[in-house]
C-alpha atoms as a PDB file:
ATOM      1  CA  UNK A   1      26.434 -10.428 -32.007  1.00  0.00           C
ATOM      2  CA  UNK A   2      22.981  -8.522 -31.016  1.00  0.00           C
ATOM      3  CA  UNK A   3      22.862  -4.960 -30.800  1.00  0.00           C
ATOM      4  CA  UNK A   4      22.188  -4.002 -27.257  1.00  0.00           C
ATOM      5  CA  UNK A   5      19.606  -1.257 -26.807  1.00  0.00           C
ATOM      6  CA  UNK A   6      19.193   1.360 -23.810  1.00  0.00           C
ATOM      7  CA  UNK A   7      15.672   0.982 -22.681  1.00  0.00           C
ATOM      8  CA  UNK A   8      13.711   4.118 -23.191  1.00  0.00           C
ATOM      9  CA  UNK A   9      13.330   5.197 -20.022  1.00  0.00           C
ATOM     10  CA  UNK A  10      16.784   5.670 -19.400  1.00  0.00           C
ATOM     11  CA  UNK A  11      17.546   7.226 -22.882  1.00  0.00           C
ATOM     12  CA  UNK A  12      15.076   9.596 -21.577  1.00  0.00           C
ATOM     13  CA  UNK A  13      16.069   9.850 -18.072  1.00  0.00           C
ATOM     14  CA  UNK A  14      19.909  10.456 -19.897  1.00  0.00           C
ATOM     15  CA  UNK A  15      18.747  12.922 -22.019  1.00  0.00           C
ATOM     16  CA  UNK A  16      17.168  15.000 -19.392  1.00  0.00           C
ATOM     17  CA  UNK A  17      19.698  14.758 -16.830  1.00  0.00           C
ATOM     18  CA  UNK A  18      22.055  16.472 -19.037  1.00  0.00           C
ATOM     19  CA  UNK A  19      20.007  18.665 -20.700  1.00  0.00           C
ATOM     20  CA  UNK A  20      21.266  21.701 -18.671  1.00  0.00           C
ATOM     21  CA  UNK A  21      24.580  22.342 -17.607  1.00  0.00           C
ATOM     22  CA  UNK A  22      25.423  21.948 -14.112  1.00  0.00           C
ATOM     23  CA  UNK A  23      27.685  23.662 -11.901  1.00  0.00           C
ATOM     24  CA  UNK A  24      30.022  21.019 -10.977  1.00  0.00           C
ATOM     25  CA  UNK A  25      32.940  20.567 -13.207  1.00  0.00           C
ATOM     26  CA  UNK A  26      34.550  17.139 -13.799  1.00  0.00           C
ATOM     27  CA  UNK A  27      37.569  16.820 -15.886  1.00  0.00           C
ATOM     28  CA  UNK A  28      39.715  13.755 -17.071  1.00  0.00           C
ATOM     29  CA  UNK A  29      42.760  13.965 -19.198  1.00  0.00           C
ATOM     30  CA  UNK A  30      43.946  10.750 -21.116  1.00  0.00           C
ATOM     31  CA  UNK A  31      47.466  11.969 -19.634  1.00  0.00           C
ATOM     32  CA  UNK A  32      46.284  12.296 -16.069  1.00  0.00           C
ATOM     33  CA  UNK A  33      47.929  15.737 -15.842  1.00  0.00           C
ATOM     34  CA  UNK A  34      46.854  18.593 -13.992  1.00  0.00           C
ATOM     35  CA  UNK A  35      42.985  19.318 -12.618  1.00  0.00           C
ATOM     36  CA  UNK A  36      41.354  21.978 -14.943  1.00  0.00           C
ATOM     37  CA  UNK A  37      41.707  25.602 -12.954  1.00  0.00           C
ATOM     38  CA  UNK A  38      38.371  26.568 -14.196  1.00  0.00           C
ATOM     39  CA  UNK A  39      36.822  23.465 -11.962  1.00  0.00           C
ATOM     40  CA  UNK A  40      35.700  26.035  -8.248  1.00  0.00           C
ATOM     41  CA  UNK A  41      34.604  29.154 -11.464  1.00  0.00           C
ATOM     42  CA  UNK A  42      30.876  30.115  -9.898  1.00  0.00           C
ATOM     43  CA  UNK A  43      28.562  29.399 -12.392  1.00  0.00           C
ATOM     44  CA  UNK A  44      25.624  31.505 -10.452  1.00  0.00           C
ATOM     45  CA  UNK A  45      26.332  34.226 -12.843  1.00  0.00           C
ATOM     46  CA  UNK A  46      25.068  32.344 -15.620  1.00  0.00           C
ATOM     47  CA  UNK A  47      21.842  32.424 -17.235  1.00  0.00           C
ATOM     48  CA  UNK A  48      19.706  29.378 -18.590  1.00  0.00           C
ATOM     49  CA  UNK A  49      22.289  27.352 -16.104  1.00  0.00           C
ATOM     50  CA  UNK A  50      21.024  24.780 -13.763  1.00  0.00           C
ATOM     51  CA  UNK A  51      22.482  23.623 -10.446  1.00  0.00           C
ATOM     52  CA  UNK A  52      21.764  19.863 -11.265  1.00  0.00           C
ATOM     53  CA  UNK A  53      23.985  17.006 -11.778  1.00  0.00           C
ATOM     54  CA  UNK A  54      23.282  14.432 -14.516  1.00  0.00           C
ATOM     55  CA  UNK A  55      21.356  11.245 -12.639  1.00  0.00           C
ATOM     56  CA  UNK A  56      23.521   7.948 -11.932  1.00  0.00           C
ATOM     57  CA  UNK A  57      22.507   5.465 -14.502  1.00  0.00           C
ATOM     58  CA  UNK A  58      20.347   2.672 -12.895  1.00  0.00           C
ATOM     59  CA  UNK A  59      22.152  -0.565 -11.732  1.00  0.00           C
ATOM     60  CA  UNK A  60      20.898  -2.896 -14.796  1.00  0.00           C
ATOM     61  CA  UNK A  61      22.615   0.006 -17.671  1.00  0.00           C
ATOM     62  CA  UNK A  62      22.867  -2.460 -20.276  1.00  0.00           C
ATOM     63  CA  UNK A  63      26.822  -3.220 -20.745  1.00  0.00           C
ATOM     64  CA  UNK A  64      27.430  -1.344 -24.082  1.00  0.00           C
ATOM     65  CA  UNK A  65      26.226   1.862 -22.621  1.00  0.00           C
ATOM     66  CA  UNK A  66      29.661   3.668 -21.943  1.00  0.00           C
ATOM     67  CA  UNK A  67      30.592   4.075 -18.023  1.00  0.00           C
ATOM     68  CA  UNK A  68      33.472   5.871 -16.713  1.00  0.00           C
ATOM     69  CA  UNK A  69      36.563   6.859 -19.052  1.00  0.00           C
ATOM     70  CA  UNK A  70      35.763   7.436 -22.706  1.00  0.00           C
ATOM     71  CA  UNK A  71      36.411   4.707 -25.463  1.00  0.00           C
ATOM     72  CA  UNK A  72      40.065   5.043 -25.926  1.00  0.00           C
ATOM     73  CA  UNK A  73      39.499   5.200 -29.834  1.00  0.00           C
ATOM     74  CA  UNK A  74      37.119   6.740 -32.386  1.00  0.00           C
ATOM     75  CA  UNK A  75      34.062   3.986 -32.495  1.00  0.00           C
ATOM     76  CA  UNK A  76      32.360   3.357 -35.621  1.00  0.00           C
ATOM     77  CA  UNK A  77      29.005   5.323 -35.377  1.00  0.00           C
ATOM     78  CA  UNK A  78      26.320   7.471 -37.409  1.00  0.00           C
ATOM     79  CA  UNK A  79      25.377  10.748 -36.966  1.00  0.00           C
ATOM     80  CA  UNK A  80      23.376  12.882 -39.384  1.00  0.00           C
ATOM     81  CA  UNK A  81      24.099  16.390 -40.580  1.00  0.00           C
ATOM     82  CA  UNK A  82      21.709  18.587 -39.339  1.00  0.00           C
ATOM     83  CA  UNK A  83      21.359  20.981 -42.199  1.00  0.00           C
ATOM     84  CA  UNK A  84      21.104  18.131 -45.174  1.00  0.00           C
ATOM     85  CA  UNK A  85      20.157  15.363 -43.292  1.00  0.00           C
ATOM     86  CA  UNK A  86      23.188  13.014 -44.709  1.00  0.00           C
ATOM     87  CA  UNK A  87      24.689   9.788 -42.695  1.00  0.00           C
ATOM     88  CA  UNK A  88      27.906  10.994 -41.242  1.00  0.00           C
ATOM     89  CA  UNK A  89      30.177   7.650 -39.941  1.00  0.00           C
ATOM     90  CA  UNK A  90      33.307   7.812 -38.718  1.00  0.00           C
ATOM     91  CA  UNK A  91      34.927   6.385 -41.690  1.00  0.00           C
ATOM     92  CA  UNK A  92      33.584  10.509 -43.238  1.00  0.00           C
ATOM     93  CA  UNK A  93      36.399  11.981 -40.804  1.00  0.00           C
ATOM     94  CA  UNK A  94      39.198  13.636 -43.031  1.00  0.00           C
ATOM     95  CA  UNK A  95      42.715  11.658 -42.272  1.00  0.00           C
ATOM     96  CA  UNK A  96      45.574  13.191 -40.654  1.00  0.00           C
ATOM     97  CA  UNK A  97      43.858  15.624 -38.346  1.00  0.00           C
ATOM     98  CA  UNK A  98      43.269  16.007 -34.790  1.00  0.00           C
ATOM     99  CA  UNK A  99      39.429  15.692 -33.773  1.00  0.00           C
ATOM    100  CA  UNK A 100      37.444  17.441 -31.199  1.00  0.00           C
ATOM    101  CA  UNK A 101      33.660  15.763 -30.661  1.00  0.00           C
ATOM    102  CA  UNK A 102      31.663  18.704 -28.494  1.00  0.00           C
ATOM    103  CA  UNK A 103      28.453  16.873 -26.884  1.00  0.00           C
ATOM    104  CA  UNK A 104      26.385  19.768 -26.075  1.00  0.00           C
ATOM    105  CA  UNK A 105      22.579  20.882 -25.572  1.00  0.00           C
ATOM    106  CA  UNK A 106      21.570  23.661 -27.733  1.00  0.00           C
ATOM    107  CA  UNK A 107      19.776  25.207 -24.765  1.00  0.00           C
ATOM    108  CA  UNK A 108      22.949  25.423 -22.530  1.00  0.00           C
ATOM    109  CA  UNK A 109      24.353  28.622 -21.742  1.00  0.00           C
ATOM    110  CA  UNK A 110      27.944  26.929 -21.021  1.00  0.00           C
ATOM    111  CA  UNK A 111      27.865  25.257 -24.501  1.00  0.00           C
ATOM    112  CA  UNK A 112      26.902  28.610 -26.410  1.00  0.00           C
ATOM    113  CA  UNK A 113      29.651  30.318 -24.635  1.00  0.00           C
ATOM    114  CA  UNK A 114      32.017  27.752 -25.536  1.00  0.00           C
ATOM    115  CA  UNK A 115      30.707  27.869 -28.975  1.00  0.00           C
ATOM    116  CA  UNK A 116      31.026  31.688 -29.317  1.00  0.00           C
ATOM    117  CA  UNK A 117      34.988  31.421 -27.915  1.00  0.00           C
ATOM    118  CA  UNK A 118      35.707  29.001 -30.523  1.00  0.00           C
ATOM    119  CA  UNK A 119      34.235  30.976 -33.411  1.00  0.00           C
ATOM    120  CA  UNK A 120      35.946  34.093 -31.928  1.00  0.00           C
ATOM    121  CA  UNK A 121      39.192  32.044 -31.799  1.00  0.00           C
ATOM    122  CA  UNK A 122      38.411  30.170 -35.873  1.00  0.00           C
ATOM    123  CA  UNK A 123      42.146  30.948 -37.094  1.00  0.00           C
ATOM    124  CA  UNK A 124      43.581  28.770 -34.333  1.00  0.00           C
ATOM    125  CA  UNK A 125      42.138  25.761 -34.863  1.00  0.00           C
ATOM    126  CA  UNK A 126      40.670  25.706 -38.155  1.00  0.00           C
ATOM    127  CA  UNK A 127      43.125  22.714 -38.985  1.00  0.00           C
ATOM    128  CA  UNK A 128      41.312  20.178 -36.567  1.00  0.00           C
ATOM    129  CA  UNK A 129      38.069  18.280 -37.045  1.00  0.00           C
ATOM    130  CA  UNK A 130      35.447  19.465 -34.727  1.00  0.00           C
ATOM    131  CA  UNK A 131      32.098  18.212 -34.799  1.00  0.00           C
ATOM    132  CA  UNK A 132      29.447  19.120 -32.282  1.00  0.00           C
ATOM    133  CA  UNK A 133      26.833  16.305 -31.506  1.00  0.00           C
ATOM    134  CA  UNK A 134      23.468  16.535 -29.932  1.00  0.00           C
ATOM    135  CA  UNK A 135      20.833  14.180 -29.134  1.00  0.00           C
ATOM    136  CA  UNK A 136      18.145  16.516 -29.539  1.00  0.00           C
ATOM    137  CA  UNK A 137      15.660  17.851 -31.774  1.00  0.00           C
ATOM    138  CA  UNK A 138      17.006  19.307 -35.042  1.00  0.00           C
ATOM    139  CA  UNK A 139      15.027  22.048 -35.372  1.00  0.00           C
ATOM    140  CA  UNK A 140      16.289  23.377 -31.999  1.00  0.00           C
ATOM    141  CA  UNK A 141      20.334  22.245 -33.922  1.00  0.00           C
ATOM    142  CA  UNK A 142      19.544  23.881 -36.817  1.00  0.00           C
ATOM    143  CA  UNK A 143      20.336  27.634 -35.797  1.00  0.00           C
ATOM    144  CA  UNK A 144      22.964  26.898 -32.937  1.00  0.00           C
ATOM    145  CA  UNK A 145      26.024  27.963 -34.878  1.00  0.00           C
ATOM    146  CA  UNK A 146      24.026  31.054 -37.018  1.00  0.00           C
ATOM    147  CA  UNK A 147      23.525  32.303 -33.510  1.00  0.00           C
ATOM    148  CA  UNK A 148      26.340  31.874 -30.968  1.00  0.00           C
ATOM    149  CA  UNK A 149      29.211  31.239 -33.634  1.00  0.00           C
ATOM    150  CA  UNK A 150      28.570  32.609 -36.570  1.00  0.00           C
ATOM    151  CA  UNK A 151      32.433  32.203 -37.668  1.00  0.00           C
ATOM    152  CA  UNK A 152      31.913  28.645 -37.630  1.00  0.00           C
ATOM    153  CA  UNK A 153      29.232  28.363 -40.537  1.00  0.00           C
ATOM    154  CA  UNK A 154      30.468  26.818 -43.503  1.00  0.00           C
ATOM    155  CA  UNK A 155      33.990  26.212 -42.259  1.00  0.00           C
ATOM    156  CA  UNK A 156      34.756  22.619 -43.593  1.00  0.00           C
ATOM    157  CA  UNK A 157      35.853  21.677 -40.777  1.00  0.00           C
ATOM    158  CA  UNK A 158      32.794  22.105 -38.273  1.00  0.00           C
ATOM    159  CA  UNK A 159      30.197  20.377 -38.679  1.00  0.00           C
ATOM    160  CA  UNK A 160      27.104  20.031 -36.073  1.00  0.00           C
ATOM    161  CA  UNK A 161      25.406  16.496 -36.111  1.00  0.00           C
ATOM    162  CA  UNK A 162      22.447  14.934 -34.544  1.00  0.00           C
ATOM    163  CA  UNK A 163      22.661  11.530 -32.695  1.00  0.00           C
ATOM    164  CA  UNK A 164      19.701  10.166 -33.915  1.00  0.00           C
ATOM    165  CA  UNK A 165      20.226   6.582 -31.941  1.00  0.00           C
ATOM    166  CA  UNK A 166      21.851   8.086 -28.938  1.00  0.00           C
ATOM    167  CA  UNK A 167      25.434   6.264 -29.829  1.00  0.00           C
ATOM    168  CA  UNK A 168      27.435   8.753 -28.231  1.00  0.00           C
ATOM    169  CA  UNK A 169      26.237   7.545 -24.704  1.00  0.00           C
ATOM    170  CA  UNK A 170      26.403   4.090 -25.737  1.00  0.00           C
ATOM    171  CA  UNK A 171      29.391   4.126 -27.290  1.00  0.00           C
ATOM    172  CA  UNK A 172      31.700   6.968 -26.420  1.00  0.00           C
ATOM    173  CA  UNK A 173      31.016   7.744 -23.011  1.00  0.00           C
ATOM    174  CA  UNK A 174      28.060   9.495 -20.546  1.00  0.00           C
ATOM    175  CA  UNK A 175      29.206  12.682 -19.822  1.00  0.00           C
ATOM    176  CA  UNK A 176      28.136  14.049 -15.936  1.00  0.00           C
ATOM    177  CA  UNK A 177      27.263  17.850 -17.450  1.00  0.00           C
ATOM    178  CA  UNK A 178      27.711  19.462 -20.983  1.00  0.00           C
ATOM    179  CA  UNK A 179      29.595  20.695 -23.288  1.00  0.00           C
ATOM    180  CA  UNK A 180      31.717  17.446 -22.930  1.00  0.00           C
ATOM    181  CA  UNK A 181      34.702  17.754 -24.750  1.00  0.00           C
ATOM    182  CA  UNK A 182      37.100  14.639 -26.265  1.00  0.00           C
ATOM    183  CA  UNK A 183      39.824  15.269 -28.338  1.00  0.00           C
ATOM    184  CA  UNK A 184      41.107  12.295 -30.244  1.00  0.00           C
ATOM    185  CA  UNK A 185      44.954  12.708 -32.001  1.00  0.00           C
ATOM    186  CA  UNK A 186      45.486  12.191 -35.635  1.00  0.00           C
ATOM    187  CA  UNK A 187      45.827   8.191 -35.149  1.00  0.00           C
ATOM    188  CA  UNK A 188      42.416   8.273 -33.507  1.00  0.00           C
ATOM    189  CA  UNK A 189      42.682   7.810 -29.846  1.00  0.00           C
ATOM    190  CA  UNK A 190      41.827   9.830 -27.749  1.00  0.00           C
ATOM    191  CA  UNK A 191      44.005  12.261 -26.002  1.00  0.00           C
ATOM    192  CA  UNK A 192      41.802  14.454 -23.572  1.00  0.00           C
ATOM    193  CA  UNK A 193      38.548  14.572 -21.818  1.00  0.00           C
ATOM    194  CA  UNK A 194      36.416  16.993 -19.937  1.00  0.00           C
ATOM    195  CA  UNK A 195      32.936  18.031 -18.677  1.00  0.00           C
ATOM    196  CA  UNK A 196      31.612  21.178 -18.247  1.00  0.00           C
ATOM    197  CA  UNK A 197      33.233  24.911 -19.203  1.00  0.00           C
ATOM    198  CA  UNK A 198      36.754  25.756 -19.572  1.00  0.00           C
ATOM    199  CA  UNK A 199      38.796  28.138 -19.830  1.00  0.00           C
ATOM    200  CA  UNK A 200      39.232  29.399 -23.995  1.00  0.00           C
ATOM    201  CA  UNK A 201      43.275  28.996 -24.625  1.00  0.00           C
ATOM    202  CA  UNK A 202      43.124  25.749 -22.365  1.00  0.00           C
ATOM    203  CA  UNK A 203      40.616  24.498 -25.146  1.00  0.00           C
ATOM    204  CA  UNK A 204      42.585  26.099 -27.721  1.00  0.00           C
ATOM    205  CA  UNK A 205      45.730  23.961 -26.808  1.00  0.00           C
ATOM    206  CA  UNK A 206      44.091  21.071 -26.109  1.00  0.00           C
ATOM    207  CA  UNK A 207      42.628  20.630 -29.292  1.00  0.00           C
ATOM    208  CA  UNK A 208      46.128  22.026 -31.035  1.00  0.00           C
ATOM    209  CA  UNK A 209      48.730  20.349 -28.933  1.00  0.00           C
END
């Protein structure tokens, strides 16, 4: 079977469109359970925050480019470390641990505040995976953690990785603002979904529960 590829133009008209975070939150849980509370929080208050939704892909999105709910289980992918540089597949995830992929822009104030909570809140979920993924350039990766989380450096279970190929939009799912959170259970399927902010201990126990 040929490998489908996203056209550039709408790799780059992806990229873009979520390069900021937006003000409208969209949440999906795999359990269908309650709306996030956080969804109506004004994001005015925010700095480096844009008011912009992510762009509808275009009506000929090749097929394996993912559309609506997220792939129920972990895909097979690569992703490189950003400080070595190193192939990271999915086959590298430790076993028997809940995982948490964070899709975020390193230039989004939503995903550094996110970041900072979760370094400020280490202890209480240093026993899950968590692995954040960006599709942009590394040297803009490279300091993300050192600056907004500094108690996630080094902690073997964080990593950050850079999507290289763009999989995680053809092969996960196309998030509608970042940080996009999906939380996969220790079997691998995923377990719950969301765009935009939320609030700390809702992350917390998602990613715990």
């Amino acid at each position: 079977m040929k490998k489908m590829i996203i056209p550039a133009y709408l790799i780059v008209s992806v990229s873009l469109g979520l390069s900021s975070c937006s003000n409208t939150s969209s949440n999906t849980e795999q359990n269908k359970t309650e709306a996030d509370a956080h969804q109506g929080h004004d994001h005015s208050a925010h700095a480096n925050s844009s008011n912009s939704t992510a762009p509808q892909a275009p009506a000929n999105t090749p097929s394996n480019l993912a559309q609506g709910d997220p792939i129920a289980q972990i895909p097979a992918f690569t992703f490189y470390k950003v400080k070595s540089g190193i192939s990271f597949t999915n086959t590298d995830i430790p076993k028997g641990k809940k995982t948490a992929f964070i899709l975020f822009d390193p230039g989004c104030s939503h995903c550094r505040t996110e970041a900072a909570a979760l370094g400020k809140n280490y202890d209480r979920i240093k026993g899950v995976n968590i692995y954040f993924v960006s599709m942009n350039d590394p040297a803009l990766m490279a300091s993300f953690l050192e600056t907004f989380a500094k108690e996630l450096v080094d902690k073997p279970n964080v990593e950050v990785l850079y999507d290289r190929n763009q999989e995680f939009i053809q092969k996960f799912h196309v998030p509608t603002q970042f940080p996009a959170n999906y939380v996969y259970d220790k079997d691998n399927k995923l377990q719950a979904h969301w765009d935009g902010d939320k609030n700390i201990n809702e992350i917390v126990a998602a990613y715990t529960k």
